[in-house]
N, C-alpha and C. Protein backbone atom coordinates (compact mmCIF):
# COMPACT_ATOMS: atom_id res chain seq x y z
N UNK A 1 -20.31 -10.10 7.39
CA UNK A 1 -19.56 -11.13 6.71
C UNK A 1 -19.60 -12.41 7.54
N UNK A 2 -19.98 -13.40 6.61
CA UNK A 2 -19.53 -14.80 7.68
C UNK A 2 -18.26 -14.82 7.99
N UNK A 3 -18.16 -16.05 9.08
CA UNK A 3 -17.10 -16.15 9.69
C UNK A 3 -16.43 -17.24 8.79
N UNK A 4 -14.89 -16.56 8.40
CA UNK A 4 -14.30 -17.51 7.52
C UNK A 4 -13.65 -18.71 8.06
N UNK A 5 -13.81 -19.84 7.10
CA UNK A 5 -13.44 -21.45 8.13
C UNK A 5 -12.90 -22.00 6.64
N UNK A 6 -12.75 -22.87 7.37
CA UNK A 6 -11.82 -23.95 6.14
C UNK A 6 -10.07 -24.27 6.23
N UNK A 7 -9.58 -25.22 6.02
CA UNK A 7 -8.26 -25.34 5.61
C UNK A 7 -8.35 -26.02 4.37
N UNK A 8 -7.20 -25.17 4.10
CA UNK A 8 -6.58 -25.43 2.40
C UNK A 8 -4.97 -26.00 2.44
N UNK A 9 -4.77 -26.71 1.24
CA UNK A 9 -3.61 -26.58 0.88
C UNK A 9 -2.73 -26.53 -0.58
N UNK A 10 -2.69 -25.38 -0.94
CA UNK A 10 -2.10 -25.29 -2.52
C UNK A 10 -0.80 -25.09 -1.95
N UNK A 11 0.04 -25.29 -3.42
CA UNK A 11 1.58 -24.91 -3.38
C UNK A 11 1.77 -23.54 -3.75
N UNK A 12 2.78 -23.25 -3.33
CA UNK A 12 3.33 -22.23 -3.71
C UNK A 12 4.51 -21.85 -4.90
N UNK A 13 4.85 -21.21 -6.08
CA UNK A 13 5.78 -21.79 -7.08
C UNK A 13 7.05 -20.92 -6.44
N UNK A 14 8.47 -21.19 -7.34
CA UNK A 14 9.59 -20.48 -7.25
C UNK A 14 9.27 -18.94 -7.74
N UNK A 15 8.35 -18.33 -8.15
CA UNK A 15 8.13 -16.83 -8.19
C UNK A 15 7.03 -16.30 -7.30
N UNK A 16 6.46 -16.92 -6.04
CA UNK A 16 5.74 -16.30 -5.45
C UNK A 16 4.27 -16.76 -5.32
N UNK A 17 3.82 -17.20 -6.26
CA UNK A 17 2.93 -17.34 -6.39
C UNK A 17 2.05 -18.77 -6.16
N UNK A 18 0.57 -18.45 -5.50
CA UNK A 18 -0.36 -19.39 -4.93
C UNK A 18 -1.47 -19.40 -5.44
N UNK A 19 -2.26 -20.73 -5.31
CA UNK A 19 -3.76 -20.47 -5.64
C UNK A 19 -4.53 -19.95 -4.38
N UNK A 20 -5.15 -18.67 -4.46
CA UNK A 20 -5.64 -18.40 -3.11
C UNK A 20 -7.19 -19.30 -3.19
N UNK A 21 -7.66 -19.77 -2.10
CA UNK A 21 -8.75 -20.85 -2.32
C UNK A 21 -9.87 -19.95 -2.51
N UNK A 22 -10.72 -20.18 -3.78
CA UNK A 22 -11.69 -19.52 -4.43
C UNK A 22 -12.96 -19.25 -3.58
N UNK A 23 -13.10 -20.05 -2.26
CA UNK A 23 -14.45 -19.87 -1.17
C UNK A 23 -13.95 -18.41 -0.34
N UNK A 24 -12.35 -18.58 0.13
CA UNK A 24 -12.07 -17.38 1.15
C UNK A 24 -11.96 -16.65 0.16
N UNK A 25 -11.75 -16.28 -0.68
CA UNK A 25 -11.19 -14.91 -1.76
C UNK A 25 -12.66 -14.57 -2.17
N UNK A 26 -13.76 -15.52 -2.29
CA UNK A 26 -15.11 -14.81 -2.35
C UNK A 26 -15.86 -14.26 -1.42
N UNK A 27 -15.22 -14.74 -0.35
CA UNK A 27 -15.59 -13.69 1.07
C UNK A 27 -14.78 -13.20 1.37
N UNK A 28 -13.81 -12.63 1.35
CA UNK A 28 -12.86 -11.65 1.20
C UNK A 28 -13.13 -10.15 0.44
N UNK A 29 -13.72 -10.90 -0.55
CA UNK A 29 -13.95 -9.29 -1.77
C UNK A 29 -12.56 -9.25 -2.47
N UNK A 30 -12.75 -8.82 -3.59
CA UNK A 30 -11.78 -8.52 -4.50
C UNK A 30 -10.52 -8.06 -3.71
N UNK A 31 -11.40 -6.97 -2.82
CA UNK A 31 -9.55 -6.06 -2.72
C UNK A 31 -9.22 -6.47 -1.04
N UNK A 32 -8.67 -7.65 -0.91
CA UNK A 32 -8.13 -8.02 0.16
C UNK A 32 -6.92 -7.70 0.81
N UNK A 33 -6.62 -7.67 1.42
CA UNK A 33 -5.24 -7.26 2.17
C UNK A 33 -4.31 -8.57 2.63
N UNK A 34 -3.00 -8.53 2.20
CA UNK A 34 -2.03 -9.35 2.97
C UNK A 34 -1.16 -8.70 3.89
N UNK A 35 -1.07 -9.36 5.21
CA UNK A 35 -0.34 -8.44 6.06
C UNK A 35 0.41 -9.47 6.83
N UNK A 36 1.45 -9.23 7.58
CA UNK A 36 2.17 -9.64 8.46
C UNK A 36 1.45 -10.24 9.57
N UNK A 37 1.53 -11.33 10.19
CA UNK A 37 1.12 -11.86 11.05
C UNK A 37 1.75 -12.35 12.33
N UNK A 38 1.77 -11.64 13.51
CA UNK A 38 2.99 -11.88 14.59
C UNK A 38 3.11 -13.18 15.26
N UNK A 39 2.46 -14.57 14.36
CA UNK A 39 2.62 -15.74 14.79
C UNK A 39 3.42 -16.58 14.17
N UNK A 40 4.42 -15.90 12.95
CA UNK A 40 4.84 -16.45 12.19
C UNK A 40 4.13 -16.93 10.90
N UNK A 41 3.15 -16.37 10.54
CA UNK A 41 2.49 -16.63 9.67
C UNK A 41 2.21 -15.64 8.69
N UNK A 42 1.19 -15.29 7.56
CA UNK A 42 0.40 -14.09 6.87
C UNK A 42 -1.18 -13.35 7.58
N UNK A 43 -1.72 -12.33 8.02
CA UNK A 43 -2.84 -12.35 7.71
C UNK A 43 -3.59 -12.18 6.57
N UNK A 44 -4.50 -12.30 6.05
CA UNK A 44 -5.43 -11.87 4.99
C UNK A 44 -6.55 -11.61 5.29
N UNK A 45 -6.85 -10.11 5.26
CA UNK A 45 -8.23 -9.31 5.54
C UNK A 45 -8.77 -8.68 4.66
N UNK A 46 -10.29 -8.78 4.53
CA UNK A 46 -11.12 -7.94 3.81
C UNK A 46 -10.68 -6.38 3.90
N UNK A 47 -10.80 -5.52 3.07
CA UNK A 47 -10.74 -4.37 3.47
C UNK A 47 -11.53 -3.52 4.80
N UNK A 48 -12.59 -3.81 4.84
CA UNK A 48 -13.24 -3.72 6.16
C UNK A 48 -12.97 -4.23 7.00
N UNK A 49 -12.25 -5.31 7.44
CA UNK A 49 -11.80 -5.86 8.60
C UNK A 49 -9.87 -5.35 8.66
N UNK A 50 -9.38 -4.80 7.93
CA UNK A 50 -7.94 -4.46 7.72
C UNK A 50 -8.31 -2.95 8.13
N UNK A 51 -10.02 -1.98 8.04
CA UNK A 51 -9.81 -0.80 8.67
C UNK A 51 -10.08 -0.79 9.85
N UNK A 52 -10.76 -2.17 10.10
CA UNK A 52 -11.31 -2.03 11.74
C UNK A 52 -9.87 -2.38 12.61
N UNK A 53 -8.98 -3.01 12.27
CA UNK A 53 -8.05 -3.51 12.68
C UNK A 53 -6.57 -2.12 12.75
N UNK A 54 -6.67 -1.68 11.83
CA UNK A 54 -5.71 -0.68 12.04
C UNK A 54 -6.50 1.02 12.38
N UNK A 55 -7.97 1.00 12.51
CA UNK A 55 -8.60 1.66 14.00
C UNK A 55 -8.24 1.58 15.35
N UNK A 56 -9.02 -0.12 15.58
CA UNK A 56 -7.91 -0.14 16.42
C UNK A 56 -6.88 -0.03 17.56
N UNK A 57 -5.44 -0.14 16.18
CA UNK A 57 -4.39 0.29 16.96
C UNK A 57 -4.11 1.95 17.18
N UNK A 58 -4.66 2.19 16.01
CA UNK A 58 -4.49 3.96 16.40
C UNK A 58 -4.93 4.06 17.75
N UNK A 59 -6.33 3.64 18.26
CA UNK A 59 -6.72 4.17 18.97
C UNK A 59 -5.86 3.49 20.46
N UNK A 60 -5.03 1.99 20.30
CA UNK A 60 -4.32 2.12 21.14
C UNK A 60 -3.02 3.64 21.60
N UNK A 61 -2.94 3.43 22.85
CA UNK A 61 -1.22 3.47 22.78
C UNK A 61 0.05 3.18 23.36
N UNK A 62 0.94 3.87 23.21
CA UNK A 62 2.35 3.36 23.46
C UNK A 62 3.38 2.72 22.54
N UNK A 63 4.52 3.10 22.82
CA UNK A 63 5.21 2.59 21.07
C UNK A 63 5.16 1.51 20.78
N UNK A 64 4.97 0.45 21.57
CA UNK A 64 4.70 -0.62 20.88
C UNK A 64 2.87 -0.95 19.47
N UNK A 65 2.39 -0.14 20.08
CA UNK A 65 1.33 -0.05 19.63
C UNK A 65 1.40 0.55 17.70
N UNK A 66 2.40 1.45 18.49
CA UNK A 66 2.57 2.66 16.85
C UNK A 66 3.52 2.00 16.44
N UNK A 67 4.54 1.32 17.07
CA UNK A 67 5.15 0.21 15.83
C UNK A 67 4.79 -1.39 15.34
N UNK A 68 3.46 -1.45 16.05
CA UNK A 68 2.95 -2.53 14.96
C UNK A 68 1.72 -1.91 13.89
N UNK A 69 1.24 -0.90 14.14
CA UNK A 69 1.14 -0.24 13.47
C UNK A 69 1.93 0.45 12.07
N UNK A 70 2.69 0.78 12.46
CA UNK A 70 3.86 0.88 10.92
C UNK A 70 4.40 -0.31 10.76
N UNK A 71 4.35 -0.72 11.44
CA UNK A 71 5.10 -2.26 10.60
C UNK A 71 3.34 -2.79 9.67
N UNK A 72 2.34 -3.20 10.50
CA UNK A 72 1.66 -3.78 9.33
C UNK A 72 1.35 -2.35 8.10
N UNK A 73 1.19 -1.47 8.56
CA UNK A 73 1.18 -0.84 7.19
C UNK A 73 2.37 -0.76 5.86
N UNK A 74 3.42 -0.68 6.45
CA UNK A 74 4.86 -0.80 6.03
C UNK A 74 5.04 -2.31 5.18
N UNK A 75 4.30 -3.37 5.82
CA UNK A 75 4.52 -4.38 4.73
C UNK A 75 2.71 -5.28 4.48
N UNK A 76 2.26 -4.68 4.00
CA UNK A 76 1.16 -5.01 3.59
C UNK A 76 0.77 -4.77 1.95
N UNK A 77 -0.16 -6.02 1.59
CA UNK A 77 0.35 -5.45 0.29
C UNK A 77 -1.33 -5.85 -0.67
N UNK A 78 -1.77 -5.58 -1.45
CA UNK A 78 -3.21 -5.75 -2.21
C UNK A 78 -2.56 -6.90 -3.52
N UNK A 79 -2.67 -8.17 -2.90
CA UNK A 79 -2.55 -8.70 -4.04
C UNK A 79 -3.75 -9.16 -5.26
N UNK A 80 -3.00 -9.24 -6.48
CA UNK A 80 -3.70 -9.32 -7.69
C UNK A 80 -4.12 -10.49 -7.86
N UNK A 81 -5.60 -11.16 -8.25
CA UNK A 81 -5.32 -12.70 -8.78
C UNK A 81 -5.34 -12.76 -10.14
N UNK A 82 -4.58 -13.57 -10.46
CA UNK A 82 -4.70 -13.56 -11.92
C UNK A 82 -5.88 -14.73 -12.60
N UNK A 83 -5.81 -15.09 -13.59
CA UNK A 83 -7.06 -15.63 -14.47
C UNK A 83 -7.19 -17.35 -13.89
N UNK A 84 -6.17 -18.04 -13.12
CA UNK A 84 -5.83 -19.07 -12.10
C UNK A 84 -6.41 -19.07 -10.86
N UNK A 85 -6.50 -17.78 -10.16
CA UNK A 85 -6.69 -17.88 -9.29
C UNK A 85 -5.57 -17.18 -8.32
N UNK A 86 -4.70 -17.04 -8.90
CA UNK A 86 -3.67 -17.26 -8.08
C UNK A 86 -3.20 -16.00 -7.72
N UNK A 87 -2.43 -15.75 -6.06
CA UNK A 87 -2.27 -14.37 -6.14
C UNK A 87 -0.52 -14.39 -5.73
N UNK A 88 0.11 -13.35 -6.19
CA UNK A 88 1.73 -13.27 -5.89
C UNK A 88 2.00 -12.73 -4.65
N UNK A 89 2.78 -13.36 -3.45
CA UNK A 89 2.91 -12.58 -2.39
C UNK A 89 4.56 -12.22 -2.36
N UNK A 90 4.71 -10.60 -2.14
CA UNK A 90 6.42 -10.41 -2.23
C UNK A 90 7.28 -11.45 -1.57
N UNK A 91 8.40 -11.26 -1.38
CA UNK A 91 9.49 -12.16 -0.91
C UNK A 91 9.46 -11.56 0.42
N UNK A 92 9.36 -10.13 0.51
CA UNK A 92 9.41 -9.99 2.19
C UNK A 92 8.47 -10.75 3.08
N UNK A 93 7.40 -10.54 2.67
CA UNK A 93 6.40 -11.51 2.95
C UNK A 93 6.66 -12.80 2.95
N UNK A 94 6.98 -13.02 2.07
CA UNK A 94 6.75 -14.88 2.12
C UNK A 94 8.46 -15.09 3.51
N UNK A 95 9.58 -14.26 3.20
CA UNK A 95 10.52 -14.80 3.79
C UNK A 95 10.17 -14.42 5.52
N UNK A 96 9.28 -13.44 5.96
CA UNK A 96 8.44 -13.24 7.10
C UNK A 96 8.03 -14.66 7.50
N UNK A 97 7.08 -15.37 6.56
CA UNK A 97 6.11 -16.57 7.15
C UNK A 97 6.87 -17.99 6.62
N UNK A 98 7.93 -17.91 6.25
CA UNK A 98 8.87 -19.00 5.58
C UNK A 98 8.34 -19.89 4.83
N UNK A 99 7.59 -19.02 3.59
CA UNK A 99 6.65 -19.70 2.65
C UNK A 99 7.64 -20.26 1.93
N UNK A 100 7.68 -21.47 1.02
CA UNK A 100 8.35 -21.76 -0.24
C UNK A 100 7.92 -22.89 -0.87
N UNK A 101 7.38 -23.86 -0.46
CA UNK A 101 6.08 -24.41 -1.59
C UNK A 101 4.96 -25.41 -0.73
N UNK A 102 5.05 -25.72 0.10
CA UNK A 102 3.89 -26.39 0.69
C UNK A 102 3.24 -25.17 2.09
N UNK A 103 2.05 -24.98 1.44
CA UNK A 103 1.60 -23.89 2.11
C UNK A 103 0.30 -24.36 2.87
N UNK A 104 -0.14 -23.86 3.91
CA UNK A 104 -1.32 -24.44 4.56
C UNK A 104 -2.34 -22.89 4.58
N UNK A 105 -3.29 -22.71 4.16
CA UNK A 105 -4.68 -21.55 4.12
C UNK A 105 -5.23 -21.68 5.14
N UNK A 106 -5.72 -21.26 6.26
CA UNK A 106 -6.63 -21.51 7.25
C UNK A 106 -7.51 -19.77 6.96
N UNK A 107 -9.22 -20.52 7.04
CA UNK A 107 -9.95 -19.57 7.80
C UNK A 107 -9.99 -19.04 9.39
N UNK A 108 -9.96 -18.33 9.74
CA UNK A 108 -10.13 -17.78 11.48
C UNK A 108 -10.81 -16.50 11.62
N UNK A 109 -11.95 -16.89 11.74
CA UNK A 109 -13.06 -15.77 11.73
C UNK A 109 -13.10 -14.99 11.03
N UNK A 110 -12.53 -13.92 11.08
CA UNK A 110 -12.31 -12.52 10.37
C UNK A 110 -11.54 -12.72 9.24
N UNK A 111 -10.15 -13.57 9.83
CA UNK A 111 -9.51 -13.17 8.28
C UNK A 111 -8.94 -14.54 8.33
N UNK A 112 -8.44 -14.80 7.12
CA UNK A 112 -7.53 -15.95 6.81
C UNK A 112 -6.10 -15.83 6.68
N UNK A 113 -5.29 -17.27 7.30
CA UNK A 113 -3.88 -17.03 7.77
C UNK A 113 -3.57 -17.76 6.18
N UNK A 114 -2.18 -17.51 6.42
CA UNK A 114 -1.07 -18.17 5.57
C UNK A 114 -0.15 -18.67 6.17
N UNK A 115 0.13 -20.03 6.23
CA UNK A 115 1.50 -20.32 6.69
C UNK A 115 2.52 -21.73 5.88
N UNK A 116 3.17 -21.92 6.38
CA UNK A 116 4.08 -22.66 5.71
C UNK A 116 4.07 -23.81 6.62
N UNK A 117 3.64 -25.21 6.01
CA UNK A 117 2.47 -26.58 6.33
C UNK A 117 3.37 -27.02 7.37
N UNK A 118 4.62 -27.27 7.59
CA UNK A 118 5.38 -27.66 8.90
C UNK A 118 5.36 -26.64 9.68
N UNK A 119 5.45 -25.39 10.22
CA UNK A 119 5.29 -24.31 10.73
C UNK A 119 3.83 -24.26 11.29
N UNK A 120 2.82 -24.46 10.52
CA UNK A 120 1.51 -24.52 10.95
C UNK A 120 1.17 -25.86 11.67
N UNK A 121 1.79 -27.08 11.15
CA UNK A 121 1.87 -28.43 11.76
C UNK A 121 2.25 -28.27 13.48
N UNK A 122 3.55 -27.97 13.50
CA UNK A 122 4.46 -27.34 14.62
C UNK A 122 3.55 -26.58 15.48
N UNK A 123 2.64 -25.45 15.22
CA UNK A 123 1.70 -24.36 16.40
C UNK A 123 0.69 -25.73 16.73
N UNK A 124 0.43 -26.36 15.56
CA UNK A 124 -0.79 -27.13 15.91
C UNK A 124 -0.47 -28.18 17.02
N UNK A 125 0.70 -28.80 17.09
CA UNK A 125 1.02 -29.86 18.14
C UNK A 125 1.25 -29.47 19.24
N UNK A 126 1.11 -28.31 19.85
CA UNK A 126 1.95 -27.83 21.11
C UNK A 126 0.60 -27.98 22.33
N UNK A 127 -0.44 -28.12 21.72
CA UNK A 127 -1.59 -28.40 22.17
C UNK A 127 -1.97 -29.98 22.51
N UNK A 128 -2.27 -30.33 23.26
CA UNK A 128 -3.58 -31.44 22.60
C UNK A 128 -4.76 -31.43 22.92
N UNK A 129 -6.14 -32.13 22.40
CA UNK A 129 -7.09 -31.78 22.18
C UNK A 129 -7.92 -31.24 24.18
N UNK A 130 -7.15 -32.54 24.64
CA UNK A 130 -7.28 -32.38 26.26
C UNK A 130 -7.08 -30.64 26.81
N UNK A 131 -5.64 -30.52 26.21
CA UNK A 131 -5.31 -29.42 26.76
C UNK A 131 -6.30 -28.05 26.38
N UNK A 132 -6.88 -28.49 25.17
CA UNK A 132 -7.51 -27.09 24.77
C UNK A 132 -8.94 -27.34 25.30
N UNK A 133 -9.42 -28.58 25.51
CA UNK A 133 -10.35 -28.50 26.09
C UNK A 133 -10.72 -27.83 27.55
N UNK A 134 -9.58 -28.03 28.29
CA UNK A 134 -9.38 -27.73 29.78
C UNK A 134 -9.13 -25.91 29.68
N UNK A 135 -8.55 -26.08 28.95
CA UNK A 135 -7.94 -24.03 28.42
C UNK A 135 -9.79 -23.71 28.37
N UNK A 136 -10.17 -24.13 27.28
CA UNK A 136 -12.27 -23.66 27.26
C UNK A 136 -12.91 -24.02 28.87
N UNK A 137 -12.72 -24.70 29.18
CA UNK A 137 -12.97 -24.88 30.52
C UNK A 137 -14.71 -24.58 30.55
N UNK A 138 -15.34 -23.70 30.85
CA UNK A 138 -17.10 -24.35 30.58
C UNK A 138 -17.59 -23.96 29.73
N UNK A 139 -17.30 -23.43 28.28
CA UNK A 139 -17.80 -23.60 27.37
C UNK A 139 -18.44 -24.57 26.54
N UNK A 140 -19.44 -25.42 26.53
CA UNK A 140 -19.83 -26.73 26.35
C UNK A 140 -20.25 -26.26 24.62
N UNK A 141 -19.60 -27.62 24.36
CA UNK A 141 -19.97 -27.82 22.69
C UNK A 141 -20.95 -29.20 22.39
């Protein structure tokens, strides 16, 4: 699979529902996964990258391991798109990533995030471009 890239930004309505952007949902595959994301955000993984990922943690251990493990299985969910485009994410979910109508899509390699556009604004400033450059340190682009 290529590596997924892009930022998006659709809204989100008062019942849940988004346009998921029609480039990542075609590299995704139909039956994608939404899962919890421990940055304050959603992940969204292909099914193949949602088994390599909860491989894995099995194969970690220690309880922290086996309870992020039940937690992403515990709230993960196969959403539907409908004839829009658009797919419904529960309320646990969305109240997890503090979705409620301006939403930001990012590609990141493997899978694509979800977050809520001030929240994603907010991770993005804590950086600046200096700083992340110096963090890569000799990686030359």
């Amino acid at each position: 699979m290529r590596p997924l890239m892009g930022t998006f930004n659709p809204s989100m309505d008062a019942k849940g529902r988004m346009a998921f952007p029609a480039r990542l949902r075609d590299q995704l595959g139909a039956g994608f996964i939404v899962t919890v994301g421990f940055e304050g955000c959603l992940y969204v993984y292909s099914e193949d990258e949602f088994e390599k990922l909860t491989q894995r943690l099995e194969a970690a251990s220690g309880p922290a391991a086996q309870q992020a493990l039940r937690r992403i299985y515990a709230d993960s969910e196969y959403p539907e798109c409908d004839k829009q485009g658009r797919i419904q994410i529960s309320k646990a979910l969305r109240d997890h990533a503090g979705l409620v109508h301006d939403i930001t899509v990012i590609g990141n390699r493997n899978r694509a995030e979800i977050w809520d556009s001030a929240r994603y604004e907010a991770q993005n400033s804590k950086y600046t471009d200096e700083q992340l450059a110096e963090a890569l340190g000799s990686i030359a682009f």
